[in-house]
N, C-alpha and C. Protein backbone atom coordinates (compact mmCIF):
# COMPACT_ATOMS: atom_id res chain seq x y z
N UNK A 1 -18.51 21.81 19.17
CA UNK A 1 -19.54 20.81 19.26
C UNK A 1 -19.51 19.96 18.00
N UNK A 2 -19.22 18.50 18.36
CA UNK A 2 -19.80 17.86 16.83
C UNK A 2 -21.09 17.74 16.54
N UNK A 3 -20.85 17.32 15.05
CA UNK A 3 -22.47 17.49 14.22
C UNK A 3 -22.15 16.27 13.33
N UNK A 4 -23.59 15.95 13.61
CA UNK A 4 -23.31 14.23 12.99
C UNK A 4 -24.85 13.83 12.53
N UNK A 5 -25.30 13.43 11.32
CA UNK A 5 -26.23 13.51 11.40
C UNK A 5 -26.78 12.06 10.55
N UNK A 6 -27.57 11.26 10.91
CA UNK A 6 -27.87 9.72 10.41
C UNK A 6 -28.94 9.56 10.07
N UNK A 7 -28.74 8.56 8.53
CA UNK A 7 -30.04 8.38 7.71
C UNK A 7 -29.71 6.95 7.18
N UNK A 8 -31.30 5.96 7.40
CA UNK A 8 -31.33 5.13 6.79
C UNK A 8 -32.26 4.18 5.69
N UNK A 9 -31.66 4.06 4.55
CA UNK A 9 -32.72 3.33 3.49
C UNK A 9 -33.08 2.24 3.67
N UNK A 10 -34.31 2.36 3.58
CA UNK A 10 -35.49 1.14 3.81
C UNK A 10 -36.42 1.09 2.82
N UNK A 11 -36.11 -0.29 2.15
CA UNK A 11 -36.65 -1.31 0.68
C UNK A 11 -37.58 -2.06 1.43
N UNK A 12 -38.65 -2.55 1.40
CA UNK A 12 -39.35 -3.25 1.96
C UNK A 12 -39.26 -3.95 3.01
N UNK A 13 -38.81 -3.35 4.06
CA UNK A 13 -38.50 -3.65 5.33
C UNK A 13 -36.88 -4.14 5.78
N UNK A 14 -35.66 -4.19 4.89
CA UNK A 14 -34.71 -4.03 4.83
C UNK A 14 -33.63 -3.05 4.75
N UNK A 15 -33.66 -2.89 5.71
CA UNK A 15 -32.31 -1.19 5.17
C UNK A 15 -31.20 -2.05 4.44
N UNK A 16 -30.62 -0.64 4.01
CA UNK A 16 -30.03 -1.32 2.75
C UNK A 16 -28.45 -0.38 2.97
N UNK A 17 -28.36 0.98 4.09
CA UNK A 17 -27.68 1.22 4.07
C UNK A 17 -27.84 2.28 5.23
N UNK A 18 -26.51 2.70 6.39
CA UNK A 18 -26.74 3.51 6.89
C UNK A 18 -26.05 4.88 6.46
N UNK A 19 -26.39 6.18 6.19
CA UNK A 19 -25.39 7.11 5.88
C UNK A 19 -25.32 8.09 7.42
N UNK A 20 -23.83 8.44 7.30
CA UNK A 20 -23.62 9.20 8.41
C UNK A 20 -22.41 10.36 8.23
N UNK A 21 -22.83 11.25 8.28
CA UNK A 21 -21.88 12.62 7.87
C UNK A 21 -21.06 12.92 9.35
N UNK A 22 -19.47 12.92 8.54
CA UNK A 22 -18.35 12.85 9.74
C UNK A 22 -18.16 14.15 9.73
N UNK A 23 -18.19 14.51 11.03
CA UNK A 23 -17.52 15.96 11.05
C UNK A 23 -16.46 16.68 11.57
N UNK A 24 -15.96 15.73 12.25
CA UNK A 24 -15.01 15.99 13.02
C UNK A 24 -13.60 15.11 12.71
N UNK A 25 -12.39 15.53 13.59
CA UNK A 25 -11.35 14.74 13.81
C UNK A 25 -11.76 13.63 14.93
N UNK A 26 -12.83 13.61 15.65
CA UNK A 26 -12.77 12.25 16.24
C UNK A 26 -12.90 10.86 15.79
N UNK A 27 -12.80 9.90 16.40
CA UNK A 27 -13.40 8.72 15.20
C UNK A 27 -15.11 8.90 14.75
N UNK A 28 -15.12 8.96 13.18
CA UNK A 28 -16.52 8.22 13.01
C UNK A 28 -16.90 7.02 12.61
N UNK A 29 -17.27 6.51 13.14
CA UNK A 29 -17.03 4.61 13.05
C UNK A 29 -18.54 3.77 13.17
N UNK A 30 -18.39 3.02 11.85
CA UNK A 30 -19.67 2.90 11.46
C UNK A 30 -20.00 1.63 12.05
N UNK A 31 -21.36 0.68 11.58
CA UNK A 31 -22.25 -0.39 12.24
C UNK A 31 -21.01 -1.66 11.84
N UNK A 32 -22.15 -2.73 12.61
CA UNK A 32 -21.84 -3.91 11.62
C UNK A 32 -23.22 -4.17 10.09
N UNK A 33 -22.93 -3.46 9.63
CA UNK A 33 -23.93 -2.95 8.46
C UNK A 33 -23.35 -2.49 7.47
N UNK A 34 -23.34 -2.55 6.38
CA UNK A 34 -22.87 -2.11 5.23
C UNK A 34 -23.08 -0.30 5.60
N UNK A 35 -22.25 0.94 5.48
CA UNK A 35 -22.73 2.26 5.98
C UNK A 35 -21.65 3.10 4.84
N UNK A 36 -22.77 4.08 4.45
CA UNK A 36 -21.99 5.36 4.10
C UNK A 36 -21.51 6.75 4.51
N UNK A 37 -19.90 6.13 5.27
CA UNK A 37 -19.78 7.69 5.82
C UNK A 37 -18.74 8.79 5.29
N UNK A 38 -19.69 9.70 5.43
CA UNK A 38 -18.80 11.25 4.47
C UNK A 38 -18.70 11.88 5.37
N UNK A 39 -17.44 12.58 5.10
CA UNK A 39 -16.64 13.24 5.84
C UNK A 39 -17.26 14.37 5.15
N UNK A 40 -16.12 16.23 5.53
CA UNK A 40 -16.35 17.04 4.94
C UNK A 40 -15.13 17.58 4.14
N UNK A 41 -14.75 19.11 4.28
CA UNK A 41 -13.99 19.79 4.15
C UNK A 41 -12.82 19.84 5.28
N UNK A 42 -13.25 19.53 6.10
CA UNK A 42 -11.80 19.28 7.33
C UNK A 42 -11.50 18.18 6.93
N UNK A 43 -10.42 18.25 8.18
CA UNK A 43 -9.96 16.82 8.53
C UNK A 43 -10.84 15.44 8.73
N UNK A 44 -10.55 14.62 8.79
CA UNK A 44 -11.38 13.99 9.23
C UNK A 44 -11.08 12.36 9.40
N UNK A 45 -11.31 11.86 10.69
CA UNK A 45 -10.70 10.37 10.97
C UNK A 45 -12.33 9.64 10.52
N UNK A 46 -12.40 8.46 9.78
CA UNK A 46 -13.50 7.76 9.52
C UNK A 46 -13.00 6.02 9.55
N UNK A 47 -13.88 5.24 10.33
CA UNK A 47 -13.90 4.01 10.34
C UNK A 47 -14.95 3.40 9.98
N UNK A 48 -14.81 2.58 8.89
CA UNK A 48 -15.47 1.36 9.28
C UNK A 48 -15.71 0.58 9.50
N UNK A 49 -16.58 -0.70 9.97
CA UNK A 49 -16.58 -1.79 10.94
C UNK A 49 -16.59 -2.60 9.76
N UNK A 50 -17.92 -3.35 10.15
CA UNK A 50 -18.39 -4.61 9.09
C UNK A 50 -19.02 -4.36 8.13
N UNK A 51 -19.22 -4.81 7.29
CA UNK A 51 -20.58 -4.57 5.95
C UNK A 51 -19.32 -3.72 5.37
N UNK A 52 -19.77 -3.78 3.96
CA UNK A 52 -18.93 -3.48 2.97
C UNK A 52 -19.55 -1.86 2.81
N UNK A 53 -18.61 -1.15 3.04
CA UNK A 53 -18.70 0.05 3.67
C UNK A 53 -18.51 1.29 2.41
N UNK A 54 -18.86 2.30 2.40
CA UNK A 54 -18.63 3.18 1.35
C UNK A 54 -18.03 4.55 1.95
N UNK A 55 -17.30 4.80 2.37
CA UNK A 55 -16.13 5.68 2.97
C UNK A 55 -15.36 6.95 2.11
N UNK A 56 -15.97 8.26 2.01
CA UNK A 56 -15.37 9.30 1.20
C UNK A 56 -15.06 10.36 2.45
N UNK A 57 -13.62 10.99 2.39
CA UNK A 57 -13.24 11.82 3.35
C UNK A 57 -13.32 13.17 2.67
N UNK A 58 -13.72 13.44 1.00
CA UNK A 58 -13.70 14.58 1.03
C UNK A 58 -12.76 15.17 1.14
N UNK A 59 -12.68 16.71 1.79
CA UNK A 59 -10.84 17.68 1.91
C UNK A 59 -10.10 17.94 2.87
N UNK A 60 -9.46 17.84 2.90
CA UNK A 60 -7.60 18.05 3.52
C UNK A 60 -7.56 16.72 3.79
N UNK A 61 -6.44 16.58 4.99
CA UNK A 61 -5.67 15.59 5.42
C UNK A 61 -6.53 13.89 6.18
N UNK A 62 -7.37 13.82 5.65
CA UNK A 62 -8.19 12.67 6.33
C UNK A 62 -7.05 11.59 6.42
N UNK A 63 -8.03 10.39 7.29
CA UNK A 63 -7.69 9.42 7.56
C UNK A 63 -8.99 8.32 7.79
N UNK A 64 -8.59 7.14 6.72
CA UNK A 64 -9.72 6.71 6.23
C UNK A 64 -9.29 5.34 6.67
N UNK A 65 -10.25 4.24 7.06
CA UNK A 65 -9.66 3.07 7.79
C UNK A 65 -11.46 2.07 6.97
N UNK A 66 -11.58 1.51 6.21
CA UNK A 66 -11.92 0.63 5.60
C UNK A 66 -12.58 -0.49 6.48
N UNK A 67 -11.77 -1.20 7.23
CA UNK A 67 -12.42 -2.38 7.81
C UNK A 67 -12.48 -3.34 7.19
N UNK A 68 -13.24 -4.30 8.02
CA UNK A 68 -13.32 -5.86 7.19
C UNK A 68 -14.46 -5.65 6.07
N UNK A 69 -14.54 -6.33 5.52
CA UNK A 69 -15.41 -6.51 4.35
C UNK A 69 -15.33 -6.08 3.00
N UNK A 70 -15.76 -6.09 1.71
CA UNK A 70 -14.86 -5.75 0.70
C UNK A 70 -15.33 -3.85 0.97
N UNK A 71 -14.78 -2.69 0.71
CA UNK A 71 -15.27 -1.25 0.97
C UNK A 71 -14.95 -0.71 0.14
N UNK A 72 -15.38 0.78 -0.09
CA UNK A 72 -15.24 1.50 -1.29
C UNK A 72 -14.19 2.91 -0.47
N UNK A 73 -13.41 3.28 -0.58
CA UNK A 73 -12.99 4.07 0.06
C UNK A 73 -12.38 5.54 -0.80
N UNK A 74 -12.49 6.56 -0.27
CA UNK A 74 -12.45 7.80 -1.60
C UNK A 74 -11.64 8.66 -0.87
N UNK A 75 -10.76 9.16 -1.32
CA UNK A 75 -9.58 9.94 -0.25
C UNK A 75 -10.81 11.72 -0.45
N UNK A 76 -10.22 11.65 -1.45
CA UNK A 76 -11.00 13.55 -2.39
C UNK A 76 -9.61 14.56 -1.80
N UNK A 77 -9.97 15.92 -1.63
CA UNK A 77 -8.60 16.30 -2.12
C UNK A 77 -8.27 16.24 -0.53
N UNK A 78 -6.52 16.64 -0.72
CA UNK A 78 -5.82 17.02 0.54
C UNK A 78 -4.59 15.29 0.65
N UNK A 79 -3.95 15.67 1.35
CA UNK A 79 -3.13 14.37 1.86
C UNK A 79 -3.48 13.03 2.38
N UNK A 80 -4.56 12.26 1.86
CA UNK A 80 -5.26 11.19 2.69
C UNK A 80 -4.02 10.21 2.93
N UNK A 81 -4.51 9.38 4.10
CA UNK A 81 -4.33 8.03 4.87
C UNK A 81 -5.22 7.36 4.30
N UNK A 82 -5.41 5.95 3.26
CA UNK A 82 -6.35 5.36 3.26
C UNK A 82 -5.75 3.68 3.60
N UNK A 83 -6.49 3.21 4.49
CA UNK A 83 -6.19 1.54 4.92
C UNK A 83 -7.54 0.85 4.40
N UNK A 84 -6.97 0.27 3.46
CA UNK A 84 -8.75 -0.72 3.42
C UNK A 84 -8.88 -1.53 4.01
N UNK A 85 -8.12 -2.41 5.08
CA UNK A 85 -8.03 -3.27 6.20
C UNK A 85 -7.19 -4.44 6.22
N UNK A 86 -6.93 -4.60 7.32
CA UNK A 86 -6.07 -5.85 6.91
C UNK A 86 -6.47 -7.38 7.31
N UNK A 87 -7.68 -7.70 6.91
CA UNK A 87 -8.44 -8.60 6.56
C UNK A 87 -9.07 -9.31 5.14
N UNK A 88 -9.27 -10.46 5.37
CA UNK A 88 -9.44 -11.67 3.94
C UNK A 88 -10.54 -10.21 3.36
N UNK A 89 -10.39 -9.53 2.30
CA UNK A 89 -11.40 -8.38 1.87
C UNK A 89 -10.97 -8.43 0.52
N UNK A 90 -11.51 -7.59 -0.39
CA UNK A 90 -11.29 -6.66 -1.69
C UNK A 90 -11.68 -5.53 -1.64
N UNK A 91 -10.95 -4.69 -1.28
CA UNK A 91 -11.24 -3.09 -0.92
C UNK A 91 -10.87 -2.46 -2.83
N UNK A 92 -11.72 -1.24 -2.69
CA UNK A 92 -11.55 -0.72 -3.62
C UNK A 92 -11.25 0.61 -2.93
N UNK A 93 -9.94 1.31 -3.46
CA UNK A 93 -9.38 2.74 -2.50
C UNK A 93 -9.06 4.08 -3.69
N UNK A 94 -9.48 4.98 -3.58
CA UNK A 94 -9.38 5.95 -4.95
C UNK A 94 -8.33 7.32 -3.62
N UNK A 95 -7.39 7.45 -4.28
CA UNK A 95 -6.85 8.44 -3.53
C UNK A 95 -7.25 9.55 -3.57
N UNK A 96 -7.48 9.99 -5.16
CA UNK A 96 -8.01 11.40 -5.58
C UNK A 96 -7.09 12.50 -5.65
N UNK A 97 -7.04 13.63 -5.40
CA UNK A 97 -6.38 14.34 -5.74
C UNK A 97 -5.46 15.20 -4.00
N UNK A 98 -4.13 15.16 -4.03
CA UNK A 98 -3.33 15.35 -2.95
C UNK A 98 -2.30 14.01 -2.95
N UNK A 99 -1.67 14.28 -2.03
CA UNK A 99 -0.52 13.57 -2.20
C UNK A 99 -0.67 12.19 -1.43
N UNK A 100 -1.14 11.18 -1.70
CA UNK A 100 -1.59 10.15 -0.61
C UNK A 100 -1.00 9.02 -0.08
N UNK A 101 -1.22 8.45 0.65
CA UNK A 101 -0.76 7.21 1.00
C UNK A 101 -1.70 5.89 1.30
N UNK A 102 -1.61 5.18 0.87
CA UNK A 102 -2.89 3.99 0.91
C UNK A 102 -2.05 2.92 1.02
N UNK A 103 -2.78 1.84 2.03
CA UNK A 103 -2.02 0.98 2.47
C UNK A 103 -3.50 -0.08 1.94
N UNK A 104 -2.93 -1.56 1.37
CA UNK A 104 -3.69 -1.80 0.83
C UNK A 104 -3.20 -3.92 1.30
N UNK A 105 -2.63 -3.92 2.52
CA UNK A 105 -2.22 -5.26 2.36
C UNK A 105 -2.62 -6.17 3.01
N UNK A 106 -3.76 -7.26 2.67
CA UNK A 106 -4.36 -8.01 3.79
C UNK A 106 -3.34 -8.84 4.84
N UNK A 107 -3.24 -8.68 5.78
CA UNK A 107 -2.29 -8.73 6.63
C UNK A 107 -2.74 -9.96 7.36
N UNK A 108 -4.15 -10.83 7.77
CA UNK A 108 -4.23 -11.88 8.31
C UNK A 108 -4.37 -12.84 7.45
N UNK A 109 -4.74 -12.93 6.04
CA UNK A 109 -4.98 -13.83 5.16
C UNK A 109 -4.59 -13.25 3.60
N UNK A 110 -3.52 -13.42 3.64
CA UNK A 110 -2.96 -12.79 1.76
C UNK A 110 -3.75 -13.34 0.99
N UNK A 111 -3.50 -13.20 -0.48
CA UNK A 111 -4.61 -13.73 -1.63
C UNK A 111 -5.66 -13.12 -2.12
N UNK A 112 -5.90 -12.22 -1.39
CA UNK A 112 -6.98 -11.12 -1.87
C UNK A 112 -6.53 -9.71 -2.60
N UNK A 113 -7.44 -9.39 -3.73
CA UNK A 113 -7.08 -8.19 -4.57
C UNK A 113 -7.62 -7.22 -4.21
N UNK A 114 -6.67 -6.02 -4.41
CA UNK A 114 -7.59 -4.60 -4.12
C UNK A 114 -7.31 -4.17 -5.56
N UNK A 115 -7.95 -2.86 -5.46
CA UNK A 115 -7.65 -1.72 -6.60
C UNK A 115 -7.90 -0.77 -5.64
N UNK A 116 -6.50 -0.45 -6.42
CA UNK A 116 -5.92 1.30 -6.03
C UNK A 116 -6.03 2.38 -7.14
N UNK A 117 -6.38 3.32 -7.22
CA UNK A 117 -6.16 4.43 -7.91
C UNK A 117 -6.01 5.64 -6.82
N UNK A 118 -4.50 5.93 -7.11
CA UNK A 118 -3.80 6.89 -6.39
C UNK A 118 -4.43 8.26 -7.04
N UNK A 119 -4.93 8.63 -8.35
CA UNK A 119 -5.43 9.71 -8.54
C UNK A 119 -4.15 11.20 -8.74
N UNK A 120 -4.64 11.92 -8.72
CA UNK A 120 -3.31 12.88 -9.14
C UNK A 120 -2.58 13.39 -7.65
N UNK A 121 -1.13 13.81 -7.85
CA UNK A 121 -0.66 14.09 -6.94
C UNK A 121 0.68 13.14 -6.67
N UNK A 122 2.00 13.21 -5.83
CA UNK A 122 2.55 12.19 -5.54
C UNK A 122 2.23 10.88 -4.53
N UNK A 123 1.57 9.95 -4.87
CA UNK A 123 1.13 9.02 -4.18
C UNK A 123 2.00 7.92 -3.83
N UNK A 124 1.94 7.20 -2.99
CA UNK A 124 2.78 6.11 -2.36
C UNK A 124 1.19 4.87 -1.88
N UNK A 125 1.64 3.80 -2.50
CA UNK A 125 0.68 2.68 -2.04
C UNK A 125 1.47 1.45 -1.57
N UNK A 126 1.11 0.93 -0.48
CA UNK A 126 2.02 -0.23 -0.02
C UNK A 126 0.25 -1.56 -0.32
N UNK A 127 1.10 -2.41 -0.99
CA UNK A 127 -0.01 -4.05 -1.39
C UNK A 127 0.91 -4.95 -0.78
N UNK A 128 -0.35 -6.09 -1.52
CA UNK A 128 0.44 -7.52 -1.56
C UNK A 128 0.76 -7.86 -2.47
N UNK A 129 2.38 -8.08 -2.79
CA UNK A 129 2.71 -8.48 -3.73
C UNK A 129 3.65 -9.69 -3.51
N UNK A 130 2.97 -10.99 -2.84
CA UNK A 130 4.65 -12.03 -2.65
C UNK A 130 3.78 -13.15 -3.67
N UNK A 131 2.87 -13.38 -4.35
CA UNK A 131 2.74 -14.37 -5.17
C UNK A 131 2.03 -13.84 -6.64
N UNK A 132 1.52 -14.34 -7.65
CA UNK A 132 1.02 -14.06 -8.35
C UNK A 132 -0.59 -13.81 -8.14
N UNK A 133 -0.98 -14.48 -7.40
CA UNK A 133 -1.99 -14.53 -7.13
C UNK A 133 -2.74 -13.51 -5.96
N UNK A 134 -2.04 -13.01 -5.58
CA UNK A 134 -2.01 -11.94 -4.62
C UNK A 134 -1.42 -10.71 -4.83
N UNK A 135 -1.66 -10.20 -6.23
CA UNK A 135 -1.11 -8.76 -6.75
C UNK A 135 -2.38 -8.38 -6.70
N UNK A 136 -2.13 -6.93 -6.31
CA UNK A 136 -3.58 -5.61 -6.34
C UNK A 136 -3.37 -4.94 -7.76
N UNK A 137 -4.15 -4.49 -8.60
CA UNK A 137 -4.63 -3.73 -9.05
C UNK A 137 -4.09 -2.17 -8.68
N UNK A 138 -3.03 -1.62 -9.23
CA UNK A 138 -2.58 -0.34 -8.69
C UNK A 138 -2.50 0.75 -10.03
N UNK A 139 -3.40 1.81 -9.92
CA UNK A 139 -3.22 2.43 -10.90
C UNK A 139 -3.27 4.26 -10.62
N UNK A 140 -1.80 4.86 -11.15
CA UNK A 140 -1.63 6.11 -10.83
C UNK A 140 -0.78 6.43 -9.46
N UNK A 141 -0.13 5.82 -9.47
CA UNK A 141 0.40 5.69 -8.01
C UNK A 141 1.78 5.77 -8.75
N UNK A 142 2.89 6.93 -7.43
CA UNK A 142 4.30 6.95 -8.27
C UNK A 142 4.72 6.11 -7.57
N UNK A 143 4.57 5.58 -6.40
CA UNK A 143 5.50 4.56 -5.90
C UNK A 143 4.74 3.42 -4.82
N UNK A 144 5.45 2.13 -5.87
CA UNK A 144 4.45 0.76 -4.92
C UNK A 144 5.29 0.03 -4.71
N UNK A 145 4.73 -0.21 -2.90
CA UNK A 145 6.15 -0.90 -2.28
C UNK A 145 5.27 -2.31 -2.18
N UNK A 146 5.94 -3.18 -2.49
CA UNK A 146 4.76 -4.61 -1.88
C UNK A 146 5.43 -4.86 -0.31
N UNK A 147 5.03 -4.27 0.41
CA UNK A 147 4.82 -4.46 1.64
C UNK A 147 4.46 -3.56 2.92
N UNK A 148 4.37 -3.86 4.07
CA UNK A 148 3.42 -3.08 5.02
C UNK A 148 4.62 -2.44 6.34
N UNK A 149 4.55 -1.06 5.84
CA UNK A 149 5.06 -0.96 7.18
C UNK A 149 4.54 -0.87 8.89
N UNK A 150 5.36 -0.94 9.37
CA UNK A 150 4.64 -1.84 10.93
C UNK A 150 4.08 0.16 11.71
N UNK A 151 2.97 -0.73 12.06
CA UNK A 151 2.10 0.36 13.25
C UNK A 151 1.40 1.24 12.56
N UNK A 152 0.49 0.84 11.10
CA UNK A 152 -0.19 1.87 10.55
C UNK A 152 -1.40 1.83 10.56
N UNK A 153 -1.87 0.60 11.26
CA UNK A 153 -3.29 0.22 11.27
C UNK A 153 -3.79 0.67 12.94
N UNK A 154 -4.76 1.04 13.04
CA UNK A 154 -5.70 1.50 14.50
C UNK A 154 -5.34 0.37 15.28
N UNK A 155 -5.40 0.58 16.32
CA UNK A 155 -4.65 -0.33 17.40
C UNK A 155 -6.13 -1.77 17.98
N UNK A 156 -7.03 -1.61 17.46
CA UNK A 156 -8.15 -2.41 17.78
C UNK A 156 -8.74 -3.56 17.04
């Protein structure tokens, strides 16, 4: 059975954020709202939509998918997948500790910066790197390819 459980902050009649604890390998996939979703100790697939999103998978092998908007994305330990999206964004992606892979390349509109910190472990980060103006921020990472390999993003 999944377990999923949702909370939201409210400033004077504005929420300000939704949080939602992932528990599973299915998708957890957030609003068009800025949302914070945590994973656990499993696995764990997490999406987010719109609103600049705050995304931590926590341990083992997650798979973390960012979305449009600029997002905060946190691998924690185990082998993460992290995509911060491949949209006009500035994702910020922390691999953490395990061996990771983060894909970091706005794919409909180049020109935008991320920061990467691959964190400890052997990490691999693919950016944008074809102008000056379109280099990411990559730090701790043993190997950065500037470019995207094909079929790594969710099919939607």
């Amino acid at each position: 059975m999944a377990t999923m459980s949702l909370g939201v902050i409210v400033l004077s009649g504005v929420a300000l954020a939704l949080t939602k604890s992932c528990t599973t390998t299915t998708p957890c996939v957030g609003t068009s709202e800025p949302d914070r979703l945590i994973g656990n100790a499993r696995e764990n697939l997490i999406e987010g939509a719109l609103g600049a999103d705050y995304i931590a998978g926590k341990g083992a092998a997650d798979r973390l998918f960012g979305n449009r908007d600029n997002d905060e994305v946190h691998g924690g330990d185990g082998p993460d997948k992290i995509l911060g999206g491949k949209h006009s964004d500035s994702d910020t992606m922390y691999g953490e500790n395990g061996n990771d892979t983060i894909y970091a390349v706005d794919e409909f509109s180049p020109g935008w910066k991320d920061y990467i910190d691959c964190g400890a472990g052997t990490d691999t980060a693919y950016v944008d790197g074809y102008t000056q103006n379109e280099v990411d921020v990559v730090v701790n990472c043993e190997k950065v390819v500037p470019s995207l390999p094909e079929q790594v993003y969710p099919p939607h």
